[in-house]
PDB file of N, CA and C in Angstrom:
ATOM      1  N   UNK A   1       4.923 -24.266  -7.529  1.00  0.00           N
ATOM      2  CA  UNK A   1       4.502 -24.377  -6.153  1.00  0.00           C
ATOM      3  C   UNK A   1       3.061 -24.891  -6.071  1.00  0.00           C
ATOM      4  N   UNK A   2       1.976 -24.129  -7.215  1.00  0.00           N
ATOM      5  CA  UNK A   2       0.772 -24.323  -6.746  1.00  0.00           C
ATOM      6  C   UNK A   2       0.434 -26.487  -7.087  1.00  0.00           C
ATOM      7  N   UNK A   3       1.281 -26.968  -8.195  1.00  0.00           N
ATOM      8  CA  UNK A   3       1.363 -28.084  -8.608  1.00  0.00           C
ATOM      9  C   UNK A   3       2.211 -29.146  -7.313  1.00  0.00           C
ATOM     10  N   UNK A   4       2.730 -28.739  -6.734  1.00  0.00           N
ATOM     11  CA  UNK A   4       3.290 -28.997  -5.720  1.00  0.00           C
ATOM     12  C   UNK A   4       1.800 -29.587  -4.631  1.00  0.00           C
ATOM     13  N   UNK A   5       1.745 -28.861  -4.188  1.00  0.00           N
ATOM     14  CA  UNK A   5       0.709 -28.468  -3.244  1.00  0.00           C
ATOM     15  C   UNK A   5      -0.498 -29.284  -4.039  1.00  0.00           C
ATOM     16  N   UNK A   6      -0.812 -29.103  -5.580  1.00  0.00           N
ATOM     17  CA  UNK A   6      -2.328 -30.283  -5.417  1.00  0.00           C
ATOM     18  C   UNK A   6      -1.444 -31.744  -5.429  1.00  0.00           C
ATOM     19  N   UNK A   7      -0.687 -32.019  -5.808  1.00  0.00           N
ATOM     20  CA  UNK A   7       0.030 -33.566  -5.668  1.00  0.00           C
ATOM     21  C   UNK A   7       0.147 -33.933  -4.388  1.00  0.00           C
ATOM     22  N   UNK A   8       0.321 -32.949  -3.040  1.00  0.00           N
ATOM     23  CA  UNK A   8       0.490 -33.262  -1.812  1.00  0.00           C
ATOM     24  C   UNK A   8      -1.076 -33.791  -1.310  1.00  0.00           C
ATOM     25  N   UNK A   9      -1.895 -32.268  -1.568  1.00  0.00           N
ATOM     26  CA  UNK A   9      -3.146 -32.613  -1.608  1.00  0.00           C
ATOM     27  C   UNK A   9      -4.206 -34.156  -2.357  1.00  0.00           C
ATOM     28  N   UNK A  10      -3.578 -34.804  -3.409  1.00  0.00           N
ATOM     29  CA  UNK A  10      -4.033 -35.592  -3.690  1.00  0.00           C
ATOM     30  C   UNK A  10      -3.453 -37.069  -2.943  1.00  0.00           C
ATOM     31  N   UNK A  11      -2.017 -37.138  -2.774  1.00  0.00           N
ATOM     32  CA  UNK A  11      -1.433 -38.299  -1.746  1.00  0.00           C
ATOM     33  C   UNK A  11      -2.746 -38.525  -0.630  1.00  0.00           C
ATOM     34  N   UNK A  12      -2.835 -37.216   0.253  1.00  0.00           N
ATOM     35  CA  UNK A  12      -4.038 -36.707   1.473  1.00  0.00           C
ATOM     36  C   UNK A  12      -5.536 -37.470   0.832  1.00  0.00           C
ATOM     37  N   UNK A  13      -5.662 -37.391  -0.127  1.00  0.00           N
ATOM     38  CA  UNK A  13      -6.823 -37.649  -0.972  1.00  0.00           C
ATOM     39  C   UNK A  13      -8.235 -36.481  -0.469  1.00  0.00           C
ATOM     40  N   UNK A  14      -7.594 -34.936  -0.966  1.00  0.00           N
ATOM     41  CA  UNK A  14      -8.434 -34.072  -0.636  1.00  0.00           C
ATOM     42  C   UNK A  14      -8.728 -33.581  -2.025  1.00  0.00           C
ATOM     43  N   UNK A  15      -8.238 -34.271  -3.157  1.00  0.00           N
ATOM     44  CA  UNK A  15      -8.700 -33.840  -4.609  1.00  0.00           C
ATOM     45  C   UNK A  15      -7.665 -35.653  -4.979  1.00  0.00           C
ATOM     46  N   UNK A  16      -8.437 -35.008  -6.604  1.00  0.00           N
ATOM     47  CA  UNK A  16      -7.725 -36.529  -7.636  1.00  0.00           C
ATOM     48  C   UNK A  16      -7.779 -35.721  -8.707  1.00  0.00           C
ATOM     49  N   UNK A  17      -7.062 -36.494  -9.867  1.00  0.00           N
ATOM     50  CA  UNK A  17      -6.722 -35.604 -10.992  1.00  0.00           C
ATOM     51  C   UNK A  17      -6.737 -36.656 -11.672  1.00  0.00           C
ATOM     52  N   UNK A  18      -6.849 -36.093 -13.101  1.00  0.00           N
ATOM     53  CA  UNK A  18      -7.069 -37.155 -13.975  1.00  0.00           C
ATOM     54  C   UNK A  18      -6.541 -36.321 -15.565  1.00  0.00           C
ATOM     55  N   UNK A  19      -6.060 -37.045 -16.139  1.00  0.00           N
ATOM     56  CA  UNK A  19      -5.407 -36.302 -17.502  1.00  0.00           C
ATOM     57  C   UNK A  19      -6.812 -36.201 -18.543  1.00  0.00           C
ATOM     58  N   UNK A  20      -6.864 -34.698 -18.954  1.00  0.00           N
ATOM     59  CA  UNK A  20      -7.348 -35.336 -19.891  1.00  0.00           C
ATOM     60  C   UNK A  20      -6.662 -34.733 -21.493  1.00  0.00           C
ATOM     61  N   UNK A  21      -7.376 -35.876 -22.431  1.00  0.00           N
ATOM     62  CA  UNK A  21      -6.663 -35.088 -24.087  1.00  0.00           C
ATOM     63  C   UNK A  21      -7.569 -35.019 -24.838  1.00  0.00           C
ATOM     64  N   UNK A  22      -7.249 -33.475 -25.240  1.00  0.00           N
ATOM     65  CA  UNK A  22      -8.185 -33.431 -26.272  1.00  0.00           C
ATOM     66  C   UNK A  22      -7.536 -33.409 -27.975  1.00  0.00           C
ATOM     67  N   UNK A  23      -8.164 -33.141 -28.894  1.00  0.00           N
ATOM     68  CA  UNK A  23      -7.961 -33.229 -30.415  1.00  0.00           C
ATOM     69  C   UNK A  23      -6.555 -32.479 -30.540  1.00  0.00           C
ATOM     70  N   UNK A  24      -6.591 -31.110 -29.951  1.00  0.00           N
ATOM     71  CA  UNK A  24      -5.475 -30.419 -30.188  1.00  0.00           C
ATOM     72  C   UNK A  24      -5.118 -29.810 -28.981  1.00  0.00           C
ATOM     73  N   UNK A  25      -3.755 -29.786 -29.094  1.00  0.00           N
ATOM     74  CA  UNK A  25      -3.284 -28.789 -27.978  1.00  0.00           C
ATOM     75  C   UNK A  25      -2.673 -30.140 -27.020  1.00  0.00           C
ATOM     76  N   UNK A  26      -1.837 -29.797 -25.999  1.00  0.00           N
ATOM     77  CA  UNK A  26      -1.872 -30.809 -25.178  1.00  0.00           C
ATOM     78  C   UNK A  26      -2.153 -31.419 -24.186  1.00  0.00           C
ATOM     79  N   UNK A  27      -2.084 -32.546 -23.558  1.00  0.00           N
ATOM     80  CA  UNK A  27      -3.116 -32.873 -22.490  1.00  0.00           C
ATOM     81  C   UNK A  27      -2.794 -32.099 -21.213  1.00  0.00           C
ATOM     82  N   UNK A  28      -3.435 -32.754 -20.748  1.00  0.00           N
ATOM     83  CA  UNK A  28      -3.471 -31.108 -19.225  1.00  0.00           C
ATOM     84  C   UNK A  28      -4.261 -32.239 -18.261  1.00  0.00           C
ATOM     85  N   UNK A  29      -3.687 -31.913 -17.050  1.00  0.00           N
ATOM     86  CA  UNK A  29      -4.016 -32.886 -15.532  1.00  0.00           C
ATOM     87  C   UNK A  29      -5.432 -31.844 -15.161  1.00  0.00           C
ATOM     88  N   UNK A  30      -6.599 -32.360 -14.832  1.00  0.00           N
ATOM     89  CA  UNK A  30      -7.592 -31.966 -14.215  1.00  0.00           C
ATOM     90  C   UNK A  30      -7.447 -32.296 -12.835  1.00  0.00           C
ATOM     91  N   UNK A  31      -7.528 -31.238 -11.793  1.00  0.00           N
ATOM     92  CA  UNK A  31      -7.982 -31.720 -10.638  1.00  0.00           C
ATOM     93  C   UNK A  31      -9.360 -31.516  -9.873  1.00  0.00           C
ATOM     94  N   UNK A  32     -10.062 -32.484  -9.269  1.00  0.00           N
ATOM     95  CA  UNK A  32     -10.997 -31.922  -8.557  1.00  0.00           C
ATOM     96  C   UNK A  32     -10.927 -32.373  -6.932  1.00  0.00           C
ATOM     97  N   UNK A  33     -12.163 -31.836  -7.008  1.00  0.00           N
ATOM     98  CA  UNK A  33     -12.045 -31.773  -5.000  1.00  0.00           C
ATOM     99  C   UNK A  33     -13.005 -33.418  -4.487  1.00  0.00           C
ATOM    100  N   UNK A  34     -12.109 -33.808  -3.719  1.00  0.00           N
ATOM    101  CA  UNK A  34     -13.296 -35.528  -3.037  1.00  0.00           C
ATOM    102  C   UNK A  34     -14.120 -34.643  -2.519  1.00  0.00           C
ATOM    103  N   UNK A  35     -14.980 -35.632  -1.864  1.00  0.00           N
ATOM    104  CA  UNK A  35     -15.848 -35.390  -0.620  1.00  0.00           C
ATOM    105  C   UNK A  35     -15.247 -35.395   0.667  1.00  0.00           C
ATOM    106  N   UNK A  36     -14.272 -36.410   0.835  1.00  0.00           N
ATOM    107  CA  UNK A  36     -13.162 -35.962   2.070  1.00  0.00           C
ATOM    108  C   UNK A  36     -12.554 -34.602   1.689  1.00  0.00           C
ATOM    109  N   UNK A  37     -12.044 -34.044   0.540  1.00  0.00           N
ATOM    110  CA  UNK A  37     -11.610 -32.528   1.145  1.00  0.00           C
ATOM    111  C   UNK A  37     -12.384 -31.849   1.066  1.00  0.00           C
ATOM    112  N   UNK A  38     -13.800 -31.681   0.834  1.00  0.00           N
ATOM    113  CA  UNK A  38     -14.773 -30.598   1.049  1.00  0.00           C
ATOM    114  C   UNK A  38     -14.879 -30.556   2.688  1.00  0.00           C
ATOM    115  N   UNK A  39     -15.244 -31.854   3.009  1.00  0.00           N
ATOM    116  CA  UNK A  39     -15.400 -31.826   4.700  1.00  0.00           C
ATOM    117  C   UNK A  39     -13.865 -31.100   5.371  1.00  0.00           C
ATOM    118  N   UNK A  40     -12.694 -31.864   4.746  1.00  0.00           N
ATOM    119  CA  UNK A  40     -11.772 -31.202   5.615  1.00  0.00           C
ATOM    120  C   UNK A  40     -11.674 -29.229   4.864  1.00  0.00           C
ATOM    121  N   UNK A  41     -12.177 -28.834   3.774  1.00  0.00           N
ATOM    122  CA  UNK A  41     -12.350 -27.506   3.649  1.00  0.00           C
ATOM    123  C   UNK A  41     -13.193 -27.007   4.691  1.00  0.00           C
ATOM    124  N   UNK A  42     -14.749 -27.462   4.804  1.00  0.00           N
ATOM    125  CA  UNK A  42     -15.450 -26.777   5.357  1.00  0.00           C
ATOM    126  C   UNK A  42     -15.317 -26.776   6.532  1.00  0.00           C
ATOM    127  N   UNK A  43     -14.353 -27.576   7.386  1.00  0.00           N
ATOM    128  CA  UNK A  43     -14.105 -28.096   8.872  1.00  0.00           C
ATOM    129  C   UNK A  43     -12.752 -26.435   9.018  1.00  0.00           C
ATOM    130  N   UNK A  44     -11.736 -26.340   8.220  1.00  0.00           N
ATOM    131  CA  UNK A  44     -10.981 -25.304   7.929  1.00  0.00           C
ATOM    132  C   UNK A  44     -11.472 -23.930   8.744  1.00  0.00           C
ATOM    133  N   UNK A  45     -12.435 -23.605   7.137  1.00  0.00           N
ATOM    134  CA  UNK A  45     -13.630 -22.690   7.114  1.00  0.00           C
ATOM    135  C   UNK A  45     -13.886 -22.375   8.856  1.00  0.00           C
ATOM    136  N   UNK A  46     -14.342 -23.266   9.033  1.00  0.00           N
ATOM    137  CA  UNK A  46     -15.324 -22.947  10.228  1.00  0.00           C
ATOM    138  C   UNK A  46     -14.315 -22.428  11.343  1.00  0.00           C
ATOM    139  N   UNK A  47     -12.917 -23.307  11.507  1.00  0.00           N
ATOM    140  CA  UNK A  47     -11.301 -22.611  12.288  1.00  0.00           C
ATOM    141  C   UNK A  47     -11.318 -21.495  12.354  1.00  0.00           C
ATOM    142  N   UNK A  48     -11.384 -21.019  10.686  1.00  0.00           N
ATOM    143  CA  UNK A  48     -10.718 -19.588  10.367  1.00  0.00           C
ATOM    144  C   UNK A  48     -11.668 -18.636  10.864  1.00  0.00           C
ATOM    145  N   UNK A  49     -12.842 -18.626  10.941  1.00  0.00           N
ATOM    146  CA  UNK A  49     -14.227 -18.083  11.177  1.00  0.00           C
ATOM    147  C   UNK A  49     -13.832 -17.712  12.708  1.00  0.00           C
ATOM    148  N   UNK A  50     -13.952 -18.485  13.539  1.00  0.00           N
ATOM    149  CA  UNK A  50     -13.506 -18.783  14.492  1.00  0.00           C
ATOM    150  C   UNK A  50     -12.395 -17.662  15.125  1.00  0.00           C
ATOM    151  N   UNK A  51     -10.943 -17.943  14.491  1.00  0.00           N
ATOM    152  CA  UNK A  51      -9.793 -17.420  14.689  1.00  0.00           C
ATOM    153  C   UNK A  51     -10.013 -15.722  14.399  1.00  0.00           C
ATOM    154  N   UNK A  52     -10.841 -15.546  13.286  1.00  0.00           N
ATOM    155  CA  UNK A  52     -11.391 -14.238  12.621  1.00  0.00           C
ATOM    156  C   UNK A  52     -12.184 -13.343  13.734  1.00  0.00           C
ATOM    157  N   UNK A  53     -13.255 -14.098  14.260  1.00  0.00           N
ATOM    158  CA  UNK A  53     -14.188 -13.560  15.832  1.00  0.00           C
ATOM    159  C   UNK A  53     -13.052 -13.504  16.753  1.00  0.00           C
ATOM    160  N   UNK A  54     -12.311 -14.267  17.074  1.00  0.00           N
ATOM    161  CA  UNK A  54     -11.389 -13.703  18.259  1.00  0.00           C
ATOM    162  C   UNK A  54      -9.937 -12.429  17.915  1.00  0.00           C
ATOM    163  N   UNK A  55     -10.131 -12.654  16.620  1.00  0.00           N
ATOM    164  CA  UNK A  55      -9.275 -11.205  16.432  1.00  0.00           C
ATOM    165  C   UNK A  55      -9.989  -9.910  16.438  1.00  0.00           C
ATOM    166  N   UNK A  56     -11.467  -9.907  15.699  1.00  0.00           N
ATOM    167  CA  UNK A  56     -11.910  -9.127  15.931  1.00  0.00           C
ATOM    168  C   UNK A  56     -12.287  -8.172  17.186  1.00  0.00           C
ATOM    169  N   UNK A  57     -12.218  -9.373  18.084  1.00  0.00           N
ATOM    170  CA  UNK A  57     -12.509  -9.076  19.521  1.00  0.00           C
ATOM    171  C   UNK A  57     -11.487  -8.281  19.987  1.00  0.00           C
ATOM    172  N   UNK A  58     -10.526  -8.948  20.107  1.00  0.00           N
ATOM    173  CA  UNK A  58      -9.216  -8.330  20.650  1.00  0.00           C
ATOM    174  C   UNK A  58      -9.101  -7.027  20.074  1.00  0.00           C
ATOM    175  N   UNK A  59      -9.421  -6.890  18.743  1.00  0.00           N
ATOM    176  CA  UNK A  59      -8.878  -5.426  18.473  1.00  0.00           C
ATOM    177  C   UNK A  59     -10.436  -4.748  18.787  1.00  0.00           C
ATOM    178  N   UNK A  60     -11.421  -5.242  18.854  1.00  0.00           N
ATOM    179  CA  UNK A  60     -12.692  -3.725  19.461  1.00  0.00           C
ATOM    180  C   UNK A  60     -12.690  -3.823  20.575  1.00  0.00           C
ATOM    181  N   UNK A  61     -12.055  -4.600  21.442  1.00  0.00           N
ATOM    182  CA  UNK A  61     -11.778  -4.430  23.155  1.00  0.00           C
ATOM    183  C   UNK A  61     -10.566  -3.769  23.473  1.00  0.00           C
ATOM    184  N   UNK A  62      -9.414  -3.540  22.495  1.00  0.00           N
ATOM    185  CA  UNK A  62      -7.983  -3.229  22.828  1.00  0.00           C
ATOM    186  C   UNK A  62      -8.092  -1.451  22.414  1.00  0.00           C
TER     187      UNK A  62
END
């Protein structure tokens, strides 16, 4: 699932991956994060923050 999800994420181009190999053992996909998905993380972030203050509300007013 979680391999799922960075391949979707990379189509989006919110990470890229790149193989790498070393001497022993076998190669293994690296992923990291662009600069387009930090912005669309921290744009997220700021939603959830958001969504988080209005629950809080509701339940110390209810």
């Amino acid at each position: 699932m979680v391999y799922g999800l960075l391949r979707r994420m990379e189509r989006h181009g919110f990470v890229f991956s790149q193989w790498s190999v070393e001497e022993s053992g076998p190669a293994r996909r690296i992923y990291r994060i662009t600069e387009e998905g930090l912005d669309y993380l921290k744009d997220y972030l700021r939603r959830l923050r958001r969504v988080k203050f209005l629950i809080e509300r509701l339940i110390s007013e209810g």
